[in-house]
PDB file of N, CA and C in Angstrom:
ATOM      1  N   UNK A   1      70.158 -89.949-221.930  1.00  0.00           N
ATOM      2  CA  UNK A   1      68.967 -90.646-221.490  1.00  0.00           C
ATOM      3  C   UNK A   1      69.230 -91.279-220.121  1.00  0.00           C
ATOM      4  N   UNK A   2      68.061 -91.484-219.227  1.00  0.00           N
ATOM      5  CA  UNK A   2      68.383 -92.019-217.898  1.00  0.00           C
ATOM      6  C   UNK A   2      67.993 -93.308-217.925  1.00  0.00           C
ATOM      7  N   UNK A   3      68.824 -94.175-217.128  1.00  0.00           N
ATOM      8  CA  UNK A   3      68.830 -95.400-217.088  1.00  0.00           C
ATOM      9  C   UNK A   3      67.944 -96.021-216.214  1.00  0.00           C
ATOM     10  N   UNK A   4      67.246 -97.177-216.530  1.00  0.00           N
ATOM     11  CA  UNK A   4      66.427 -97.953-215.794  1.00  0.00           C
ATOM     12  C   UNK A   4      66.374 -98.567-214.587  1.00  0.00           C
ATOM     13  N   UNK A   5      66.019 -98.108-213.557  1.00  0.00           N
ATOM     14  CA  UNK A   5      66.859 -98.709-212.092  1.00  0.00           C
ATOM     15  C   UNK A   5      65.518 -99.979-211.710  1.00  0.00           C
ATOM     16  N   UNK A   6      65.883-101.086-211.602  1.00  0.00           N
ATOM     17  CA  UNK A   6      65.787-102.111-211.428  1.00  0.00           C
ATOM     18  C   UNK A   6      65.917-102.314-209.468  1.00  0.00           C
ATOM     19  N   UNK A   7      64.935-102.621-208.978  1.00  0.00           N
ATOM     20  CA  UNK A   7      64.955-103.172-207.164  1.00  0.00           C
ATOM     21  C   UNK A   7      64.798-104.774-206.845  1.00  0.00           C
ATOM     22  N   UNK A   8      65.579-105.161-206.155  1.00  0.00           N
ATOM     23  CA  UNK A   8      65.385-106.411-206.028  1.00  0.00           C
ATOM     24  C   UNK A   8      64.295-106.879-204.928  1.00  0.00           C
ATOM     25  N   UNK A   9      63.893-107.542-205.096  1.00  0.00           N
ATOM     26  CA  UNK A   9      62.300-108.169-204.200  1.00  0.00           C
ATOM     27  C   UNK A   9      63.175-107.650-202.701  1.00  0.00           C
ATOM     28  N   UNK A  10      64.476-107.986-202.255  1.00  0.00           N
ATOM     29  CA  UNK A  10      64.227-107.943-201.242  1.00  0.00           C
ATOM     30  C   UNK A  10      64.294-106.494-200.632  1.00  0.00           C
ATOM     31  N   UNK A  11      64.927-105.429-201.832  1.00  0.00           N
ATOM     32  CA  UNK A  11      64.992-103.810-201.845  1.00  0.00           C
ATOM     33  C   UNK A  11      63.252-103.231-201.393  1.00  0.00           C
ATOM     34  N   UNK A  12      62.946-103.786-202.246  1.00  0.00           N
ATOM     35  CA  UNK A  12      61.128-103.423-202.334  1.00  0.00           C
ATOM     36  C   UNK A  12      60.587-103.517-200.898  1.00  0.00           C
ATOM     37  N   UNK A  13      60.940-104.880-200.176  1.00  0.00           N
ATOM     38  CA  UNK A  13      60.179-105.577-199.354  1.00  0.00           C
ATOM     39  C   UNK A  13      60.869-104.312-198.520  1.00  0.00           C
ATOM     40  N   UNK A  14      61.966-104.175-197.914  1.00  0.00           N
ATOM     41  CA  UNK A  14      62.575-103.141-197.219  1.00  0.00           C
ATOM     42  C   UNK A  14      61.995-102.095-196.946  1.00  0.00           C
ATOM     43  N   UNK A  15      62.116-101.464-198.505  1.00  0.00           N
ATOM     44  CA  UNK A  15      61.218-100.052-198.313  1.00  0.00           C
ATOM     45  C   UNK A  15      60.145 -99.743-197.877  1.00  0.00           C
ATOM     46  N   UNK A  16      59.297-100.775-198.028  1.00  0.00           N
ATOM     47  CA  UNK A  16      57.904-100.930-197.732  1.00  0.00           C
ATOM     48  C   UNK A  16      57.459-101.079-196.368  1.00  0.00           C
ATOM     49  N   UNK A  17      58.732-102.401-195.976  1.00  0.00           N
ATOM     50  CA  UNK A  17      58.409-102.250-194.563  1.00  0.00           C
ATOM     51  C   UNK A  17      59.305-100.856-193.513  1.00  0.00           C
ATOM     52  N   UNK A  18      59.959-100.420-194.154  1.00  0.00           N
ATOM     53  CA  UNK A  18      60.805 -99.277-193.119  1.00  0.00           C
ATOM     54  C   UNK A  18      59.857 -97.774-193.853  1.00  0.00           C
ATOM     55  N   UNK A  19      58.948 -98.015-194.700  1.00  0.00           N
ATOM     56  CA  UNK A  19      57.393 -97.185-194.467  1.00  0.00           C
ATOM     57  C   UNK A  19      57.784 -95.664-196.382  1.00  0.00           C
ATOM     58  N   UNK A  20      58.975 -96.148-196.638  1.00  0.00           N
ATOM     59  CA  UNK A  20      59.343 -95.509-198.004  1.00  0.00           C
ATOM     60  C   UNK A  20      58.850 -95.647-198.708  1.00  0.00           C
ATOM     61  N   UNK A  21      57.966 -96.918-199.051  1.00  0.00           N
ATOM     62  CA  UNK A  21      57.316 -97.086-200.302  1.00  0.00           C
ATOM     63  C   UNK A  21      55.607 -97.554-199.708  1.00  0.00           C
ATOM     64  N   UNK A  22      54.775 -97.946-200.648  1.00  0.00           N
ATOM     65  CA  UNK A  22      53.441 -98.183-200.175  1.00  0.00           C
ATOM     66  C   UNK A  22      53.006 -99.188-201.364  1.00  0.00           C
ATOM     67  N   UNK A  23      51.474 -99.345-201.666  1.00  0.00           N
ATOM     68  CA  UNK A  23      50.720 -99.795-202.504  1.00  0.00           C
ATOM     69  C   UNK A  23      50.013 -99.161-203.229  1.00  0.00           C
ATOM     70  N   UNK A  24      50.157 -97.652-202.785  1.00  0.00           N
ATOM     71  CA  UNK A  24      48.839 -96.625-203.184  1.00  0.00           C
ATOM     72  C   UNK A  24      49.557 -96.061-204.437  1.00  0.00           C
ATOM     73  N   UNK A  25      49.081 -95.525-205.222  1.00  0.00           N
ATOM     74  CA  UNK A  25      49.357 -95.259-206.879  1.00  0.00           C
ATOM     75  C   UNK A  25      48.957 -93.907-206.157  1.00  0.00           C
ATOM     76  N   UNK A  26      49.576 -92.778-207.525  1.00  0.00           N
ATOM     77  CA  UNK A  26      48.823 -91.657-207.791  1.00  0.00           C
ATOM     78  C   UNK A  26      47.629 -91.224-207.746  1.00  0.00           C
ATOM     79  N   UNK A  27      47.282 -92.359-208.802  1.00  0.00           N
ATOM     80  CA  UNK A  27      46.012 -92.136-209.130  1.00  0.00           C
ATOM     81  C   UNK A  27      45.147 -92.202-207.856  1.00  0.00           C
ATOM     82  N   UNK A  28      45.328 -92.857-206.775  1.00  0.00           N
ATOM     83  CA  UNK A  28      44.451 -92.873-205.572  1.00  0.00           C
ATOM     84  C   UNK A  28      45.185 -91.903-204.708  1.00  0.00           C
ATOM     85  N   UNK A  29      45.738 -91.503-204.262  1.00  0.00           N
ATOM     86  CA  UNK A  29      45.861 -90.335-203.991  1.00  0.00           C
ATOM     87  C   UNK A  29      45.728 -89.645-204.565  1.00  0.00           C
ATOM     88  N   UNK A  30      45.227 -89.302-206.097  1.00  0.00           N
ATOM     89  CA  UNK A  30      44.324 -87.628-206.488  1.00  0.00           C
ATOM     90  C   UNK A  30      42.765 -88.324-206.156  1.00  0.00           C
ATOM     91  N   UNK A  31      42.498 -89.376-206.297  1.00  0.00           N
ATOM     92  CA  UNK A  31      41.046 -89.378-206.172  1.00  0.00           C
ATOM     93  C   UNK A  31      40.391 -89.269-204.327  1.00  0.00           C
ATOM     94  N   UNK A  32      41.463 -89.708-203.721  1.00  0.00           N
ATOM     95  CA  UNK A  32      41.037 -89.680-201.855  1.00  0.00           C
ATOM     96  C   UNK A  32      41.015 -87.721-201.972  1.00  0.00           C
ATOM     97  N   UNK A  33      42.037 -87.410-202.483  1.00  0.00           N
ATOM     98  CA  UNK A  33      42.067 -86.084-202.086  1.00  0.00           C
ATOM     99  C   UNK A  33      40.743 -85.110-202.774  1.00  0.00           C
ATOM    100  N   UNK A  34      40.505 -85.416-204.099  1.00  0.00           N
ATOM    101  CA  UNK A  34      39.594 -84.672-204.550  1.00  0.00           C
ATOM    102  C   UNK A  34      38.843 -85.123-203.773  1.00  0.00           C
ATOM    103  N   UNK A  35      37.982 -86.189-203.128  1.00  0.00           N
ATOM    104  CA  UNK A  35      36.945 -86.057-202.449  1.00  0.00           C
ATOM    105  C   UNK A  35      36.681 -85.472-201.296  1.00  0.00           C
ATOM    106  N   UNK A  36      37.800 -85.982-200.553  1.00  0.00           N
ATOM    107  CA  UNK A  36      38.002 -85.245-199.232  1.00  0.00           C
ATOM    108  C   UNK A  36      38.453 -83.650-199.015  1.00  0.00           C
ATOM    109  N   UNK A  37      39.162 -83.117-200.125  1.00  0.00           N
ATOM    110  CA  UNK A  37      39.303 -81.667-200.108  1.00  0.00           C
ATOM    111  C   UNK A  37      39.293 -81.136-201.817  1.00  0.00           C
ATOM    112  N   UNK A  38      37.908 -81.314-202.112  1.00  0.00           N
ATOM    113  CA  UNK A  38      37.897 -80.811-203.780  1.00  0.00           C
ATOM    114  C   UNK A  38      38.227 -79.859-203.441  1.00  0.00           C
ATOM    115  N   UNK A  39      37.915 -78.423-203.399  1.00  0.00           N
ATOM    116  CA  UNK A  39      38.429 -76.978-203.472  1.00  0.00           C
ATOM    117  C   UNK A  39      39.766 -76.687-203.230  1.00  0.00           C
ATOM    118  N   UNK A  40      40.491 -77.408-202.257  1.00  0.00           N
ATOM    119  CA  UNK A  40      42.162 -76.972-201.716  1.00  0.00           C
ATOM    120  C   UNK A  40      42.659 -77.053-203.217  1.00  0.00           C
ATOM    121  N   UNK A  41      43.445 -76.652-202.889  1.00  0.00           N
ATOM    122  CA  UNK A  41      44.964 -76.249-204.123  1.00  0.00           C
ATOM    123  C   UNK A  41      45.556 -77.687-204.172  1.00  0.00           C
ATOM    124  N   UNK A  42      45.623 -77.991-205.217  1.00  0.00           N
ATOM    125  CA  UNK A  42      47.239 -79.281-205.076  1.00  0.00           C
ATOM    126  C   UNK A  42      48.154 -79.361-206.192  1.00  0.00           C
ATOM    127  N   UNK A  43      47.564 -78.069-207.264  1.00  0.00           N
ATOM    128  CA  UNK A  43      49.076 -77.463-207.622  1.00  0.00           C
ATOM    129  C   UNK A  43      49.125 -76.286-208.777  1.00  0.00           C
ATOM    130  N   UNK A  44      50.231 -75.652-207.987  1.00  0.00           N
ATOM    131  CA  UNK A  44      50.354 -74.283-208.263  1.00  0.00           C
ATOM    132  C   UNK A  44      51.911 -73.634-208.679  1.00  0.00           C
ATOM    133  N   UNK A  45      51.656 -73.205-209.647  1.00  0.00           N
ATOM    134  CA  UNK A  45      52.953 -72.344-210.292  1.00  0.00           C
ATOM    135  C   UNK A  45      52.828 -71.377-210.577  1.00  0.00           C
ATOM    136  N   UNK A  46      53.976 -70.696-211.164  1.00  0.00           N
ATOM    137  CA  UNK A  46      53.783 -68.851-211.910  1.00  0.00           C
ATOM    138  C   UNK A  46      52.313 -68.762-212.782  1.00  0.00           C
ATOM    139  N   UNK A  47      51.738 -69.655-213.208  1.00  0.00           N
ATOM    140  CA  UNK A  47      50.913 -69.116-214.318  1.00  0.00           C
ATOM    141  C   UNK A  47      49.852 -69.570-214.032  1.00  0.00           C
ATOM    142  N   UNK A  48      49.373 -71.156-213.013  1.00  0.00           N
ATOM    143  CA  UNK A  48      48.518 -71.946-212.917  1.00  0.00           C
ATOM    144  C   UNK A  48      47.882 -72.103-211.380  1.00  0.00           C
ATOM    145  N   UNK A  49      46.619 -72.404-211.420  1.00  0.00           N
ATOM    146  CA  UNK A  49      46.615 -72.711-210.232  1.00  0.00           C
ATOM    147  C   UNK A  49      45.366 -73.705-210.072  1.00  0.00           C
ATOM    148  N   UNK A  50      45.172 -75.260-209.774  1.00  0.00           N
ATOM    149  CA  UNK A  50      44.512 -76.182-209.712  1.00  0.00           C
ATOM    150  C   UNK A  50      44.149 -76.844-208.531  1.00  0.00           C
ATOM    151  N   UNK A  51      42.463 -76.892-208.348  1.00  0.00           N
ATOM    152  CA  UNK A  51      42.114 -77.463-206.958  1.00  0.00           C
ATOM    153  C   UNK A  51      42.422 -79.093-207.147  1.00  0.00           C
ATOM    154  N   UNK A  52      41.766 -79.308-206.448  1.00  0.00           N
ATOM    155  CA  UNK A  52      41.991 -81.497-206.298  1.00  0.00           C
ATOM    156  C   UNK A  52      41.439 -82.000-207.673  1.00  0.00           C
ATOM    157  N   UNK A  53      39.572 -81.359-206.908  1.00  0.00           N
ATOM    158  CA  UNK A  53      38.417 -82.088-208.177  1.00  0.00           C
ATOM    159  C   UNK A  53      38.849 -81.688-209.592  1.00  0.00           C
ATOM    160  N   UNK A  54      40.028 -80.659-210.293  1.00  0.00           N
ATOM    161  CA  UNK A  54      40.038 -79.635-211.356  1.00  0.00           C
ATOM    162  C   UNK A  54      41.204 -80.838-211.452  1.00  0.00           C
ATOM    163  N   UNK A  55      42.317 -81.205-210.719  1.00  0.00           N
ATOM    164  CA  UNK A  55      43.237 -82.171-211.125  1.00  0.00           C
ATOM    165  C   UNK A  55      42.623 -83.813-211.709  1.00  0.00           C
ATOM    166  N   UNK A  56      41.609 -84.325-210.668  1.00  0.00           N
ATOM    167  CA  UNK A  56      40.985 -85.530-211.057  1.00  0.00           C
ATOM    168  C   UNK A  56      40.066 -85.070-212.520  1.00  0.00           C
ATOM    169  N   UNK A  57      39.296 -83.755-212.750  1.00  0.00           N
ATOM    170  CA  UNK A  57      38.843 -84.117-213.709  1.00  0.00           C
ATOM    171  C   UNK A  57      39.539 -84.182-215.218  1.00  0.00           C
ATOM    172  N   UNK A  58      40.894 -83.165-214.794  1.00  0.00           N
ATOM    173  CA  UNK A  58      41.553 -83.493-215.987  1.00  0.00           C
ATOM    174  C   UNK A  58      42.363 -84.905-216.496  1.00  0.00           C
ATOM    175  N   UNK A  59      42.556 -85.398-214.945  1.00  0.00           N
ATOM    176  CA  UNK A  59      43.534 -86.952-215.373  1.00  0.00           C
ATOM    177  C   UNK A  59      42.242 -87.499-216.061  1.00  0.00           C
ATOM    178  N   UNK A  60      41.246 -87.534-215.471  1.00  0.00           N
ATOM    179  CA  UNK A  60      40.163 -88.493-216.080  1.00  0.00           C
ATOM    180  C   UNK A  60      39.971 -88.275-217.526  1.00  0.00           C
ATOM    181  N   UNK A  61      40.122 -87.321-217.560  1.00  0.00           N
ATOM    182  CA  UNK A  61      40.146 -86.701-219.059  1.00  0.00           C
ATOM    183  C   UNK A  61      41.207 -87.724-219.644  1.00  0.00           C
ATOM    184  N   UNK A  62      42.438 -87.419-219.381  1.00  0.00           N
ATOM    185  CA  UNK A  62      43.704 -87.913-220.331  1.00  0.00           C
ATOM    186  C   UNK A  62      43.681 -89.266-219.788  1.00  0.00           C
ATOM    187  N   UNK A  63      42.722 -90.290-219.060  1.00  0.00           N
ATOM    188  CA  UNK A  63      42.859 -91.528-219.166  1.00  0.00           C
ATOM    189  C   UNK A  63      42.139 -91.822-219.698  1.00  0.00           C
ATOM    190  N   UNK A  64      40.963 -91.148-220.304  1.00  0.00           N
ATOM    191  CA  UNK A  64      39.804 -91.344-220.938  1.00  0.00           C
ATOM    192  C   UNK A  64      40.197 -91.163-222.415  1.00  0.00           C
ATOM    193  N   UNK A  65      40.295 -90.486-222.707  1.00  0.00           N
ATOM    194  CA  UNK A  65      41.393 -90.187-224.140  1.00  0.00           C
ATOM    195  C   UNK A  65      42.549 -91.245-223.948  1.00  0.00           C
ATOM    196  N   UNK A  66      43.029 -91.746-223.834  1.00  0.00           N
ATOM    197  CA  UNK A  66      43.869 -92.878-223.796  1.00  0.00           C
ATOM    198  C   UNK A  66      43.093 -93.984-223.805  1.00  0.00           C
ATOM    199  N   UNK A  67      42.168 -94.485-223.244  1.00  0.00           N
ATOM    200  CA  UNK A  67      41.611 -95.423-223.770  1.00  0.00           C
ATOM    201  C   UNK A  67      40.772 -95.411-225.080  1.00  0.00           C
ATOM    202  N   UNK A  68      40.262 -94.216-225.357  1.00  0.00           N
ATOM    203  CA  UNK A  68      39.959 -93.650-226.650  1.00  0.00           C
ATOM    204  C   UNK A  68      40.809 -94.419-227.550  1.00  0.00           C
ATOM    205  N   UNK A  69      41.800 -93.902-227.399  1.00  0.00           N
ATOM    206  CA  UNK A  69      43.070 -94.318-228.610  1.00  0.00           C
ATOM    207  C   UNK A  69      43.887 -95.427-228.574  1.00  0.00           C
ATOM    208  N   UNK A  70      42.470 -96.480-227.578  1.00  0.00           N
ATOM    209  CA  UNK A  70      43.313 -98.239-227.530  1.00  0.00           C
ATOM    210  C   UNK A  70      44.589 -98.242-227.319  1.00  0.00           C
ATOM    211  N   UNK A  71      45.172 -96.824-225.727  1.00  0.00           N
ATOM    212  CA  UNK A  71      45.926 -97.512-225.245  1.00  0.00           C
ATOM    213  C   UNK A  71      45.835 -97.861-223.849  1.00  0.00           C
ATOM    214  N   UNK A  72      46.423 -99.123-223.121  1.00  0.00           N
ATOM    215  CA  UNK A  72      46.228 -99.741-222.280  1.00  0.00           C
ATOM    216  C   UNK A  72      47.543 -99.774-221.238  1.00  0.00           C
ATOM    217  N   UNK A  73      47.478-100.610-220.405  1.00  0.00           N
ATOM    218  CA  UNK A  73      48.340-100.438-219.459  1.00  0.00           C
ATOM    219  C   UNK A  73      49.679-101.118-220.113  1.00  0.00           C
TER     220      UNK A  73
END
């Protein structure tokens, strides 16, 4: 099993300011992108192949079903 890596405030503050880390979640970067380029690709393997809006509507899906099933953050 992999172990829990722990940053100290002043690790964080670092990264953030030398431009490694941000504020923006996933989740807002699939939703800027589906709007701004629903049709492009944003991900693709041997078997699959998914535009932006086809990625946002499935997360929405599985956050929607998760709150379904009273779970929370």
């Amino acid at each position: 099993m992999t172990a829990v890596r722990s940053f100290t405030k002043d690790q964080i503050e670092r990264y953030k300011a030398d431009g490694y880390w941000s504020d923006i979640i996933v989740a807002d970067v699939c939703d800027n992108n589906a709007a701004q380029y629903p049709d492009k690709e944003a991900i693709v393997d041997s078997k699959t192949r998914l535009t932006w809006a086809q990625v946002k509507h499935l997360t929405d899906r599985i956050a929607g079903n998760l709150l379904e099933l009273k779970i929370r953050r």
